[in-house]
Protein backbone atom coordinates (compact mmCIF):
# COMPACT_ATOMS: atom_id res chain seq x y z
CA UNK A 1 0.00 0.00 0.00
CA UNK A 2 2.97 2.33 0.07
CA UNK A 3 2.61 5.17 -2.26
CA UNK A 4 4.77 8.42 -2.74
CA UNK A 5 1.22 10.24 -2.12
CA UNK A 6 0.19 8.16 0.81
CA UNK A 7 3.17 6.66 2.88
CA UNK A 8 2.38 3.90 5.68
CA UNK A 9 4.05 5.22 8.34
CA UNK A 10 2.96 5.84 11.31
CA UNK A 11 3.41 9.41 13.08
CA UNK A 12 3.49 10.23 16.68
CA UNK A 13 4.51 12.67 19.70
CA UNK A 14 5.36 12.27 23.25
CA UNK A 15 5.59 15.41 25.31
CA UNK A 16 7.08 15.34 28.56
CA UNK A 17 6.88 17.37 31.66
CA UNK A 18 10.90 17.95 32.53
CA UNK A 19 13.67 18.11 30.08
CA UNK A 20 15.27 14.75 28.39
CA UNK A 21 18.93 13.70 29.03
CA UNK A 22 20.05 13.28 25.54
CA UNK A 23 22.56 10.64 27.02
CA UNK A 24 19.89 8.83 28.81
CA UNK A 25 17.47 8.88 25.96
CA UNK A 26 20.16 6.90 23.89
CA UNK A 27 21.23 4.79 26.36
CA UNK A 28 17.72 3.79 26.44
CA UNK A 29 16.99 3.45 22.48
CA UNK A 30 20.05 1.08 22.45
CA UNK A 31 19.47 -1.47 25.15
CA UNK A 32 15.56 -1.05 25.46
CA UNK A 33 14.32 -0.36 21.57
CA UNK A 34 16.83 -2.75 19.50
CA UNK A 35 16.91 -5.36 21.19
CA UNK A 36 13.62 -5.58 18.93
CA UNK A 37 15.65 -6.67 15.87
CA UNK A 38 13.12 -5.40 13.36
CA UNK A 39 14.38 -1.84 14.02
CA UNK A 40 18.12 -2.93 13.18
CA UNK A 41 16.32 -5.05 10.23
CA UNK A 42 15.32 -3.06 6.93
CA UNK A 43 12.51 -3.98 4.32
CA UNK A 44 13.78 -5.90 1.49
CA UNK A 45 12.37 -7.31 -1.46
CA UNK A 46 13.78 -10.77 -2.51
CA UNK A 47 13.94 -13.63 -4.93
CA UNK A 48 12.02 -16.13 -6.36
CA UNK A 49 8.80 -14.10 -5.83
CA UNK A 50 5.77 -16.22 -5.02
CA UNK A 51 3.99 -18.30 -7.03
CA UNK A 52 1.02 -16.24 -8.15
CA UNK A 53 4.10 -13.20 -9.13
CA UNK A 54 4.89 -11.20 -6.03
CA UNK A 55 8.37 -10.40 -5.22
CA UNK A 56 8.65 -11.57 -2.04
CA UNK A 57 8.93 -9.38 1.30
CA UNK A 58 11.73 -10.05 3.11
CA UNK A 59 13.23 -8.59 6.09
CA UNK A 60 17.50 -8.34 6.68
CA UNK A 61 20.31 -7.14 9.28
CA UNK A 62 21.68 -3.45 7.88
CA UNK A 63 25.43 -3.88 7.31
CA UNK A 64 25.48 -0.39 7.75
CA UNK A 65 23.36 0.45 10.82
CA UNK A 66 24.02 3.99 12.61
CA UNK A 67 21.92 5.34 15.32
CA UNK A 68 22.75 8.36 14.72
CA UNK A 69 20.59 8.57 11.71
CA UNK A 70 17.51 7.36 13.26
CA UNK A 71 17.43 9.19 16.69
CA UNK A 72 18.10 12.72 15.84
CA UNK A 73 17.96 16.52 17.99
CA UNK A 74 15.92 19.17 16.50
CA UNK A 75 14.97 22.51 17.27
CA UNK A 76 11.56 24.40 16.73
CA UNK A 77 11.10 27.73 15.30
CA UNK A 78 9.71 30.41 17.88
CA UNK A 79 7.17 30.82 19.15
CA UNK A 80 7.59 26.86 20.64
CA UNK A 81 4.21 26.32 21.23
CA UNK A 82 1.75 23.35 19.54
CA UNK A 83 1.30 25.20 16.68
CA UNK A 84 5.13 24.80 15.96
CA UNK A 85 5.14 21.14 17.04
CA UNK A 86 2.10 20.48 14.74
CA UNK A 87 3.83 22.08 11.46
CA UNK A 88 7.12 19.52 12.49
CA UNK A 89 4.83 16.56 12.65
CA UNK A 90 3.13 17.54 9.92
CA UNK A 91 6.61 17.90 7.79
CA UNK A 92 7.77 14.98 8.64
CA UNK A 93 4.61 12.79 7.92
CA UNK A 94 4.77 13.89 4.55
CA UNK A 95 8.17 13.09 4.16
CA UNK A 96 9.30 9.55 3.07
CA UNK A 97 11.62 7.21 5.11
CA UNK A 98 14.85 5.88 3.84
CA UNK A 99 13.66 2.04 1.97
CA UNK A 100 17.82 1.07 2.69
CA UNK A 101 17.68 1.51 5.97
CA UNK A 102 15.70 0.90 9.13
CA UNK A 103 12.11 1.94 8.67
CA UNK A 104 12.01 4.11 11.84
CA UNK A 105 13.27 7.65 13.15
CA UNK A 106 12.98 9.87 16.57
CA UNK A 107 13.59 13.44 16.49
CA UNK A 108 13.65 15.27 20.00
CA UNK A 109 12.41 18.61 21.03
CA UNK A 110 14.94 19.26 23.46
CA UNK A 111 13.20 22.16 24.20
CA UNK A 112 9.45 22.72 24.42
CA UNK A 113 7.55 24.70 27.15
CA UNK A 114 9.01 23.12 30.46
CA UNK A 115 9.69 20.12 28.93
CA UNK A 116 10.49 18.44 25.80
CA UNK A 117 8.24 16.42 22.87
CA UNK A 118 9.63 13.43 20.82
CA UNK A 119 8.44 12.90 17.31
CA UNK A 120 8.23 9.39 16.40
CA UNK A 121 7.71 7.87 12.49
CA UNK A 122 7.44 4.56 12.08
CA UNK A 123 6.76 2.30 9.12
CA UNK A 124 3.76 0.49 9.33
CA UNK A 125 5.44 -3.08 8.02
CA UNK A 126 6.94 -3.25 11.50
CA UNK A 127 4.23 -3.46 13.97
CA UNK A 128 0.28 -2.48 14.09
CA UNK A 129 -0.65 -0.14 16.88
CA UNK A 130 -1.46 -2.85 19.54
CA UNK A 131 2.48 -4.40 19.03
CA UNK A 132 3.80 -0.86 18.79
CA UNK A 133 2.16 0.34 21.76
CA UNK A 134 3.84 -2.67 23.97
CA UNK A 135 7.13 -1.61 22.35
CA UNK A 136 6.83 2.11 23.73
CA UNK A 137 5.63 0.40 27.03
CA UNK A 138 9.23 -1.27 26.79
CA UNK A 139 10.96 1.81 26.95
CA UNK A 140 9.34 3.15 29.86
CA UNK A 141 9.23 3.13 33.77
CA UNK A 142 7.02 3.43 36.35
CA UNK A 143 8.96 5.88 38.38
CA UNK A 144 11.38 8.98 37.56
CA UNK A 145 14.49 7.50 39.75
CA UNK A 146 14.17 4.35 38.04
CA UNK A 147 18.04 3.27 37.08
CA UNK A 148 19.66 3.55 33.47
CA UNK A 149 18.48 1.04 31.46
CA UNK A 150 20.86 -2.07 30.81
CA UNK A 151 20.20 -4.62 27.82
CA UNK A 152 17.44 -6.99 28.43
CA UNK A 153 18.16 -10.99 28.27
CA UNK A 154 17.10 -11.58 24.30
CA UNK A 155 13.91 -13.67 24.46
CA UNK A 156 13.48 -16.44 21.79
CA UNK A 157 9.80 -17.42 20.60
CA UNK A 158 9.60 -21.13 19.42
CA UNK A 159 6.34 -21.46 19.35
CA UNK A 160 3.85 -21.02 16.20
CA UNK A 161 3.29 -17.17 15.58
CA UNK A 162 -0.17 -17.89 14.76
CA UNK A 163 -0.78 -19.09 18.36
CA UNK A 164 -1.86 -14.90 19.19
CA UNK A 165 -4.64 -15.70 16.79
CA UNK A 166 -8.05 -17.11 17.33
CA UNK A 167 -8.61 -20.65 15.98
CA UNK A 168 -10.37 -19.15 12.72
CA UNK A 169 -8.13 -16.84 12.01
CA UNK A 170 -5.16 -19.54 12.10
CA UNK A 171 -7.19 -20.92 9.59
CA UNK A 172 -7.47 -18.05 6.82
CA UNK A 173 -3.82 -17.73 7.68
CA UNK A 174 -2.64 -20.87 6.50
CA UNK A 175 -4.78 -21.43 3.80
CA UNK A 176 -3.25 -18.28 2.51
CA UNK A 177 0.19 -19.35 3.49
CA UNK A 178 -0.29 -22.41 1.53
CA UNK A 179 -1.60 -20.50 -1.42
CA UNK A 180 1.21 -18.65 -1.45
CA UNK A 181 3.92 -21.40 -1.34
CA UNK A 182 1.96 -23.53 -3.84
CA UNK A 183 0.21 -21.39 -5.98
CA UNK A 184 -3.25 -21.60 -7.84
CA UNK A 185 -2.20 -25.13 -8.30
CA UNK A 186 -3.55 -25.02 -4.64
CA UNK A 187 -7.08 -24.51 -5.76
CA UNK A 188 -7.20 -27.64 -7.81
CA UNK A 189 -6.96 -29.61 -4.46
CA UNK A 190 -9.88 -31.15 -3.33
CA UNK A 191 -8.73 -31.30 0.64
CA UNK A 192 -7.88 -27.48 -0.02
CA UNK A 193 -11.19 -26.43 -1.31
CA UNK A 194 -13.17 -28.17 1.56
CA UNK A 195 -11.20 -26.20 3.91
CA UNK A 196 -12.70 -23.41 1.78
CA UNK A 197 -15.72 -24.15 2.45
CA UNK A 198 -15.76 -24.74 6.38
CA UNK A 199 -14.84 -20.99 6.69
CA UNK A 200 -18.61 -21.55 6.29
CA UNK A 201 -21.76 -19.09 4.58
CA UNK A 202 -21.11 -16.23 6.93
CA UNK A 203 -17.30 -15.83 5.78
CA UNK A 204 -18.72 -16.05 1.86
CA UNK A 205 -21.56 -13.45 2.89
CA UNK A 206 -18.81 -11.27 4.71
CA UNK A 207 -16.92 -11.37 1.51
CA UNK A 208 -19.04 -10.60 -1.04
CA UNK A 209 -20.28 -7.74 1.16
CA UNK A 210 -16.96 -6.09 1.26
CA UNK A 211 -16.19 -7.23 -2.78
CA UNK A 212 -19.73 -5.65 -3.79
CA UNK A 213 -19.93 -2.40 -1.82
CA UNK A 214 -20.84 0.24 -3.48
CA UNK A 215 -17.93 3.20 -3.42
CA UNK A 216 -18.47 5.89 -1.09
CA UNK A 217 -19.73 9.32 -1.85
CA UNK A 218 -17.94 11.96 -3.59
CA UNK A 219 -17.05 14.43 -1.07
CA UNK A 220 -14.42 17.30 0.31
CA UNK A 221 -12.46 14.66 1.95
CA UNK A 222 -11.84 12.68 -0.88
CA UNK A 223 -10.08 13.17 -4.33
CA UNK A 224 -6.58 12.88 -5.43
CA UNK A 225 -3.70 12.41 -3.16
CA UNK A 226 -0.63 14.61 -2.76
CA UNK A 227 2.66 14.27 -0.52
CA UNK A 228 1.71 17.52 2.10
CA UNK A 229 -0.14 16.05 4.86
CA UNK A 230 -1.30 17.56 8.19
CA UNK A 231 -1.55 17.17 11.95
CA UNK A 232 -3.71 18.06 14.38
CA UNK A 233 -4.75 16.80 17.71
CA UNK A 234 -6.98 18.01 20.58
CA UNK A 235 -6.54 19.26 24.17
CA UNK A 236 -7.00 16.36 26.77
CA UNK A 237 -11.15 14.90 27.70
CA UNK A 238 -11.35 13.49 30.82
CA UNK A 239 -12.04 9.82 30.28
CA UNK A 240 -14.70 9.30 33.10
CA UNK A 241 -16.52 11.99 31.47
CA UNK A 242 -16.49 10.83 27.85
CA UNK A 243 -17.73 6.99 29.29
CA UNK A 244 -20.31 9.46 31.41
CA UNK A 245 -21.56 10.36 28.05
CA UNK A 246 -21.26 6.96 26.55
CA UNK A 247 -24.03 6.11 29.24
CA UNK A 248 -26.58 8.04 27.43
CA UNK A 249 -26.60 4.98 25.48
CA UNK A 250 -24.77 2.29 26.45
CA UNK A 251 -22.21 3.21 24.11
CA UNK A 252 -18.44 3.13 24.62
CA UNK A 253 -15.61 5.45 24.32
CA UNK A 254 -14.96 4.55 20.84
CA UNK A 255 -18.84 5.33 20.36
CA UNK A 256 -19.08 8.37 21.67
CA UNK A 257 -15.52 9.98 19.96
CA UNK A 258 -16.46 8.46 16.49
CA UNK A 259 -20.20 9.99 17.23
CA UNK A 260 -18.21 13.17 17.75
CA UNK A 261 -15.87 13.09 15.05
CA UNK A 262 -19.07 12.27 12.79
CA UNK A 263 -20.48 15.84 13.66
CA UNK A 264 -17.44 17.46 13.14
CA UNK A 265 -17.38 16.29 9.16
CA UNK A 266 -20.90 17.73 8.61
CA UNK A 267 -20.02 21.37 10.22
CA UNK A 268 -16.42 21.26 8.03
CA UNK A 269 -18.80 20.10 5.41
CA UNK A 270 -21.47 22.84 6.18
CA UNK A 271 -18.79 25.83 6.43
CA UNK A 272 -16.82 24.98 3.81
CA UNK A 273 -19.93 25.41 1.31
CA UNK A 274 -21.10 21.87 0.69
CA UNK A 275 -23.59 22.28 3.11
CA UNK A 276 -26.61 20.37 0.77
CA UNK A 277 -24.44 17.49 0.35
CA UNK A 278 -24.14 17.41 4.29
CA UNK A 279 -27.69 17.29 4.52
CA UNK A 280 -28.62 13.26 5.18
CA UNK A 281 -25.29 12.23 4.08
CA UNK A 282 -23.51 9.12 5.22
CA UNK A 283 -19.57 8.01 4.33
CA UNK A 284 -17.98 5.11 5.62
CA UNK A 285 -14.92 4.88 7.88
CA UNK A 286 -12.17 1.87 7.57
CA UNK A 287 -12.01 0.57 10.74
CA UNK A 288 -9.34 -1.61 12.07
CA UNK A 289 -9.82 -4.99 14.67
CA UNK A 290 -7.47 -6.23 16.45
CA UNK A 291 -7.02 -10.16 15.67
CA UNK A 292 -4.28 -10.51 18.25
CA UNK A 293 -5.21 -12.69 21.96
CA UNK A 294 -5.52 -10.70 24.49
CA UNK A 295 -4.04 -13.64 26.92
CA UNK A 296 -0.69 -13.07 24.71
CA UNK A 297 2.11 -10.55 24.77
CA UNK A 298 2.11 -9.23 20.99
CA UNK A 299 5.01 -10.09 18.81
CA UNK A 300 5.69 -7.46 15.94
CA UNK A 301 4.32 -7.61 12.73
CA UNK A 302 0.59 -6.93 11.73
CA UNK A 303 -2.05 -8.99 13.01
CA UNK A 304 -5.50 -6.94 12.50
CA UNK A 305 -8.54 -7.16 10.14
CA UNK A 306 -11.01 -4.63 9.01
CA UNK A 307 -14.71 -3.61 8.86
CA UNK A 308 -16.26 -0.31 7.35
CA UNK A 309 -18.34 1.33 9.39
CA UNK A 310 -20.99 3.77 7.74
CA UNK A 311 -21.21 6.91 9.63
CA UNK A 312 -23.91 9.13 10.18
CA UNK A 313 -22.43 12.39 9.34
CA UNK A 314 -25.66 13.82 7.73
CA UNK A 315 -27.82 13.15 11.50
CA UNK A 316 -28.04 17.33 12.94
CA UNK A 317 -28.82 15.72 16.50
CA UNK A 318 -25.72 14.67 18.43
CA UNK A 319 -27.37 12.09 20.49
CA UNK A 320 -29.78 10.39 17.94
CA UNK A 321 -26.28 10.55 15.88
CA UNK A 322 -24.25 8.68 18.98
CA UNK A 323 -27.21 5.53 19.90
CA UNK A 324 -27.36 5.24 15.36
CA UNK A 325 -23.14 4.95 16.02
CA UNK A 326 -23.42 2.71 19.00
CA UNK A 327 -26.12 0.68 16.91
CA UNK A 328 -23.50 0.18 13.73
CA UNK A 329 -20.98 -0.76 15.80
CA UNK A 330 -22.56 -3.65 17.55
CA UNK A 331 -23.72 -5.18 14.30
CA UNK A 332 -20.54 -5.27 12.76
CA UNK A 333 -18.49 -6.05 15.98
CA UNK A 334 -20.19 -9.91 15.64
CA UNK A 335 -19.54 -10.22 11.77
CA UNK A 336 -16.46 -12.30 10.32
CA UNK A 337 -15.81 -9.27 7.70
CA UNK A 338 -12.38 -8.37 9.95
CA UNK A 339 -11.24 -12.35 9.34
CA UNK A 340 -11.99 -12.38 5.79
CA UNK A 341 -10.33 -9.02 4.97
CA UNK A 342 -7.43 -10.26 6.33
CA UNK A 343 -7.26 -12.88 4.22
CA UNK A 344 -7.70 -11.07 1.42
CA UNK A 345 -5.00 -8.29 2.89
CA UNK A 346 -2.36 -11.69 2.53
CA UNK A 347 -3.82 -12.38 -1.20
CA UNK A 348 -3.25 -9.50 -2.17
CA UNK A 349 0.40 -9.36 -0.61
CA UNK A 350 1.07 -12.28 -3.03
CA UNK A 351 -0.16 -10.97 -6.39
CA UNK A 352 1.61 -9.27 -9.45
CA UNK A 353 2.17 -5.40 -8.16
CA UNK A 354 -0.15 -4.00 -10.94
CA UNK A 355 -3.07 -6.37 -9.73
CA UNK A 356 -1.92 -5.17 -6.15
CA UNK A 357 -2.73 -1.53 -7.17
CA UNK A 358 -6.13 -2.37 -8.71
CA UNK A 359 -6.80 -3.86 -5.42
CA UNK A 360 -5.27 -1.19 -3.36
CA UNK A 361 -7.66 1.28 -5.79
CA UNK A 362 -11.21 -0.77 -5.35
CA UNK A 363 -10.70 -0.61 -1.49
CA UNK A 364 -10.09 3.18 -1.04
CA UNK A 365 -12.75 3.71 -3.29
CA UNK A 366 -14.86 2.09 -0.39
CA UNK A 367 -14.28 4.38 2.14
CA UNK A 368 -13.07 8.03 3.15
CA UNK A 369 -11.62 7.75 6.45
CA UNK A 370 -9.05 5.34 8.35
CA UNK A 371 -10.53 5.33 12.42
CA UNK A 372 -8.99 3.46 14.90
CA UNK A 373 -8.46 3.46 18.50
CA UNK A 374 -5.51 2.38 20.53
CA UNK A 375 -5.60 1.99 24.56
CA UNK A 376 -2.64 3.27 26.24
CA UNK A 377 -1.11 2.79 29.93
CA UNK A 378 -3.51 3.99 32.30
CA UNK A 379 -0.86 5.14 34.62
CA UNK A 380 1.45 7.96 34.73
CA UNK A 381 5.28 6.44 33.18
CA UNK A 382 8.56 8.18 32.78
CA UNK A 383 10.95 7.95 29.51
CA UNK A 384 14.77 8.69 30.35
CA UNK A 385 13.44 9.91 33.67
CA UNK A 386 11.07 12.49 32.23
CA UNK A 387 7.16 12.36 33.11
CA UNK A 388 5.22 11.59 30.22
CA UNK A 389 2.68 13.76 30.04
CA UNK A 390 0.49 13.37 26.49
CA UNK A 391 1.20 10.86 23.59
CA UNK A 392 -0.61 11.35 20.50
CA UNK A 393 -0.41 9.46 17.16
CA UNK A 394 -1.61 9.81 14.04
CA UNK A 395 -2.69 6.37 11.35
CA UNK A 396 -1.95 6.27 7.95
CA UNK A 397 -4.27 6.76 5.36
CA UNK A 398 -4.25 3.03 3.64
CA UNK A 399 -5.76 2.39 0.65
CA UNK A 400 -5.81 5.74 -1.01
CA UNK A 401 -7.55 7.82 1.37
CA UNK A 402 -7.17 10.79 2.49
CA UNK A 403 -8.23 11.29 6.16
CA UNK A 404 -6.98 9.48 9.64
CA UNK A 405 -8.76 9.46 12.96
CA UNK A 406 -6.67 8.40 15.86
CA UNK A 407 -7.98 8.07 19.32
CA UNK A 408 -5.71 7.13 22.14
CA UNK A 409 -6.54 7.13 26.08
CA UNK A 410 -3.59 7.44 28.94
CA UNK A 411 -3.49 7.94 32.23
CA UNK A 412 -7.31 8.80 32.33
CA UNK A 413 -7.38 11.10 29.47
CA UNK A 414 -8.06 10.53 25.89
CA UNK A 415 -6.74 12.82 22.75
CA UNK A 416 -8.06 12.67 19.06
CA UNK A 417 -5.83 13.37 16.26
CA UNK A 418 -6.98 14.48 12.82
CA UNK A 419 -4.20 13.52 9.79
CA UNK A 420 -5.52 14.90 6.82
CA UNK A 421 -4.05 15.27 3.01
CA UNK A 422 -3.39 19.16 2.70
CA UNK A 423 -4.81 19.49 -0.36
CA UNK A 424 -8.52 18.27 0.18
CA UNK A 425 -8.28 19.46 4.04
CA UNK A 426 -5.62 22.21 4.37
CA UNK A 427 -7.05 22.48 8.25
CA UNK A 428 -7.48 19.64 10.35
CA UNK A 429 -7.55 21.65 13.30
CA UNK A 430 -11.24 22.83 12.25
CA UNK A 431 -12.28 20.02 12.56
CA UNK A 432 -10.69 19.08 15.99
CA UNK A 433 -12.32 22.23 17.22
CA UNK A 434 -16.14 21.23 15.45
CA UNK A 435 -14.90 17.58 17.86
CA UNK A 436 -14.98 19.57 20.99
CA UNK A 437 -18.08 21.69 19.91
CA UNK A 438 -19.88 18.51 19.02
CA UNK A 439 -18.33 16.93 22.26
CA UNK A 440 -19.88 19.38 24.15
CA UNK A 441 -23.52 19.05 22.85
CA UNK A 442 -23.09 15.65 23.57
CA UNK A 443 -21.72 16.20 27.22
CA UNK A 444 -24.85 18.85 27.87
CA UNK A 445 -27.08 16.10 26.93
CA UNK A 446 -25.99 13.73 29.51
CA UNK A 447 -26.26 16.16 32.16
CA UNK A 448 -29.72 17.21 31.44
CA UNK A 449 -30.58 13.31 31.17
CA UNK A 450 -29.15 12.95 35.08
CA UNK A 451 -30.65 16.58 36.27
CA UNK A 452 -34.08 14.36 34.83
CA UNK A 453 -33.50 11.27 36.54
CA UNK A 454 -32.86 13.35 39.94
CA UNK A 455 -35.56 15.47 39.60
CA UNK A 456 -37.97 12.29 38.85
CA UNK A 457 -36.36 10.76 41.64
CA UNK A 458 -36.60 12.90 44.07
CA UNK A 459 -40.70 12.47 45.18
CA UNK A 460 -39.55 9.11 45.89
CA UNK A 461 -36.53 9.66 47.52
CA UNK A 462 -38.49 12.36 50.16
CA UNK A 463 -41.35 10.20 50.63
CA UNK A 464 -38.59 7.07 51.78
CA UNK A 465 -37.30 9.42 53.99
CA UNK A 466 -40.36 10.32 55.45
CA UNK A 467 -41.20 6.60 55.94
CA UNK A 468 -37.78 5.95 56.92
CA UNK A 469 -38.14 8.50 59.95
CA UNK A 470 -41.57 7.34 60.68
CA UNK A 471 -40.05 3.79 61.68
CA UNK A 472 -36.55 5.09 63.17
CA UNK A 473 -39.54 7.11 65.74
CA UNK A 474 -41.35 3.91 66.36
CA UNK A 475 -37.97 2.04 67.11
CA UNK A 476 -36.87 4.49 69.65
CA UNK A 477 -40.02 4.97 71.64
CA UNK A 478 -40.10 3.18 74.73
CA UNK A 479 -42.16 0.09 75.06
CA UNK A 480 -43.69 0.45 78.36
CA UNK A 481 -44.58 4.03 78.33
CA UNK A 482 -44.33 5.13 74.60
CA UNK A 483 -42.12 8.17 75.66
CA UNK A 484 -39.48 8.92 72.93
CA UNK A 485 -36.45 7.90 74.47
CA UNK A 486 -34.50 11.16 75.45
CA UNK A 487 -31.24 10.40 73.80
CA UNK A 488 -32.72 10.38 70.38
CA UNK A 489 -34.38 13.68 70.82
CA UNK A 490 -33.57 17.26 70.27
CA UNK A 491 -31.55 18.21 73.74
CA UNK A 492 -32.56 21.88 72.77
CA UNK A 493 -35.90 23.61 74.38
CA UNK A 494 -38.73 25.87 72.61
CA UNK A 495 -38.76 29.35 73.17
CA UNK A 496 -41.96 29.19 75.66
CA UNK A 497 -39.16 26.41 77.81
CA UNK A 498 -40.36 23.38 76.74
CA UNK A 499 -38.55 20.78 75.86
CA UNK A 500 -38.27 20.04 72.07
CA UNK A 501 -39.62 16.83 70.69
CA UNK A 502 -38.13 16.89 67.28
CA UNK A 503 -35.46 14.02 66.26
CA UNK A 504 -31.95 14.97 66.58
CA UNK A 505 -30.15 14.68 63.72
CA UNK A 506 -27.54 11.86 62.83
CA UNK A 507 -24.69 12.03 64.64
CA UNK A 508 -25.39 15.87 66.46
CA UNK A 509 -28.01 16.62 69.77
CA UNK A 510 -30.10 18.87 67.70
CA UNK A 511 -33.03 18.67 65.35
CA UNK A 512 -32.41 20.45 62.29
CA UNK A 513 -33.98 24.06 63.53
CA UNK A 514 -32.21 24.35 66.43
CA UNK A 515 -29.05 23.01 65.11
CA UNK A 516 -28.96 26.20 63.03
CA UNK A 517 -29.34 28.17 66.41
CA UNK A 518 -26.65 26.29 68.63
């Protein structure tokens, strides 16, 4: 899928709270980041290429390795503030990485605000965002005073790679393997063909679903591709309050930001003059799921399938627009379209490059947006002794399209970061502002629903009380005489010199009135 116009690389940032020791920082890239031997490993294509015409992919140790070229200082252009630090990602996102060497780079901000900010690009051959987040786990610690890092013992994995998959997708996977190694000459098999078959109706319904979808509509956010890209991201949402709004609905953080980031497409669409095709109009966001078992730390490579989700950018009313989101997402969350696409995804990695590019074509046709969401550490971690304190990162726009949504939660915050292709959206920041706008509506809505719960609630609550005082009286009258024992009554007296009969209040020797008095 790499193309001069669209590379796959992954962007990111990490800003930190205290300055970085440049020494440290190496020290830790060297013992804690390649020990992974992809990043000392660059892409390489190799002969004989596959049966049905592929050169194949091949990974290989750089004779000429130098860390020097792939962690690198830089400086930003005042003022240093996130406008700067955008216009860097931004530059480097749209610029290509090396093919003979490593497919990875860090640049650090030595200086920005108190702290300093790391950009990170890597190439999306080496890892999907579930691996690549437990690599930047790796390089971490829980605690600033945590001592220099020192090379880990170098783990071996004998067991099958496929063993992080789920039993049916171990299946897709070798019955592409095998397709690969033997060719169509595969498909003559009868045993083969069976196999097929047992991926069973649903599979065959999944596919021709994705082969027969009708493109996506023409829109502001789609067209033809340049080089200039641009980054954006938003300021920190509490993540308690964004699953507060999720309630509305029963919906889930993913829900509600996607439900958010639909609304935000329909204002960019409205103010930027295409406000009749806004009107009722619904495009379809690319979607990646994450194949991987949870029960098993992630080995590098890509293990994730995809579904498209249709989103309801045309709906005006934010939470009619969230439960139709929520609804989407639980139908396809049960289908086997993420299995079968990923089969296809290892088809197509073995075909002739011109049938790759048709391929590559008829899927971005398909949709308009790349979405996905990756969950970070939920605690605070250091890097080179430094508090992290945000990490953003931005997808690449696969397949020929021209828009990336990124969500990512840490430490009980979540950020959203808009990539977009400069020339169809020179501003992706509009549209992270039309998020928070439409995040807003969304989080107004859920308060009103509470303030309407409480206020239905609260006849009932007052007349428990009520009954609730009614038998904590009967429980402290006396049996014999029915007097109202004295230590559960208000120790105050009436202004004629009576005694008062009211209840004290928990925990005090007053009623309520003449608390207020003593």
């Amino acid at each position: 899928m790499e193309d001069p116009a669209n590379t796959m690389m992954i962007t990111g940032i990490m800003v930190f709270g205290a300055r970085i020791d440049w020494k440290r920082l190496r020290a830790t890239i060297e013992n804690r980041l390649l020990c992974f031997e992809r990043f000392r490993q660059r892409a390489a294509r190799s002969v004989p290429s596959s049966p049905l015409g592929a050169p194949r992919a091949a990974w290989e140790d750089d004779p000429h390795f130098d860390l020097d070229w792939h962690l690198k200082r830089a400086a930003l252009p005042p003022p240093v503030n996130q406008a700067a630090l955008q216009n860097a990602a931004s530059e480097l996102m749209s610029t290509q990485l090396d093919f003979s060497r490593p497919l990875w780079q860090m640049h650090l901000v030595e200086r920005y605000g108190k702290g300093s900010a790391l950009i990170v690009r890597l190439h999306h051959c080496i890892a999907d965002g579930i691996a690549l987040v437990h690599v930047l786990l790796s390089l971490t610690d829980k605690t600033p005073d945590a001592p220099w890092p020192a090379a880990p013992p170098q783990e071996t994995r004998n067991a099958d790679p496929t063993d992080e998959f789920s039993p049916q997708v171990r299946s897709v996977i070798r019955l592409t393997q095998r397709l690969g190694r033997e060719g169509l000459a595969a498909l003559d098999d009868p045993a083969y063909r069976e196999k097929l078959a047992r991926l069973g109706a649903e599979s065959a319904l999944a596919l021709g679903r994705f082969v027969f979808r009708w493109p996506d509509p023409k829109t502001l956010f789609k067209g033809k591709l340049g080089p200039s890209k641009r980054a954006a991201w938003s300021k920190p949402l509490p993540l308690q309050q964004v699953k507060a709004v999720g309630r509305l609905v029963g919906g889930t953080v993913n829900d509600v930001l996607l439900a958010a980031v639909a609304g935000a497409m329909g204002r960019y669409m409205r103010e930027h003059g295409d406000a009749q095709r806004a009107d009722g109009v619904q495009i379809r966001a690319v979607v990646p799921v994450n194949l991987r078992s949870l029960k098993v730390t992630p080995d590098l490579g890509n293990k994730f399938g995809l579904v498209f989700l249709t989103l309801p950018v045309g709906l005006a009313d934010p939470v009619e627009r969230l439960r139709e989101v929520k609804r989407r997402m639980d139908e396809i969350k049960s289908t086997p379209e993420p299995v079968v696409v990923f089969g296809l995804m290892n088809l197509m990695g073995m075909v002739p490059s011109e049938i790759q590019d048709i391929a590559v074509d008829i899927f971005g046709a398909k949709g308009t947006a790349v979405m996905t969401n990756v969950a970070g550490p939920k605690k605070q971690l250091y890097l080179a002794g430094a508090p992290l304190d945000m990490m953003m990162f931005w997808v690449p726009q696969s397949g020929r399209l021209g828009m990336g949504v990124s969500i990512l939660s840490y430490a009980g915050r979540v950020w959203l970061g808009i990539a977009t292709d400069e020339g169809l959206v020179p501003d992706p920041e509009s549209i992270v502002q039309a998020c928070h706008a439409e995040f807003s509506s969304l989080s107004k809505a859920a308060q009103k629903k509470i303030e309407r719960r409480n206020k239905a609630a609260r006849p009932m609550i007052k007349a428990v009380d009520v009954a609730m005082g009614t038998v904590d009286e009967l429980l402290r009258k006396d049996g014999k005489t029915g007097a109202v024992q004295p230590s559960t009554v208000c120790q105050a007296k009436t202004r004629a010199g009576q005694p008062c009969k009211n209840r004290a209040r928990p925990g005090v020797e007053f009623c309520r009135v003449h608390q207020k008095r003593e």
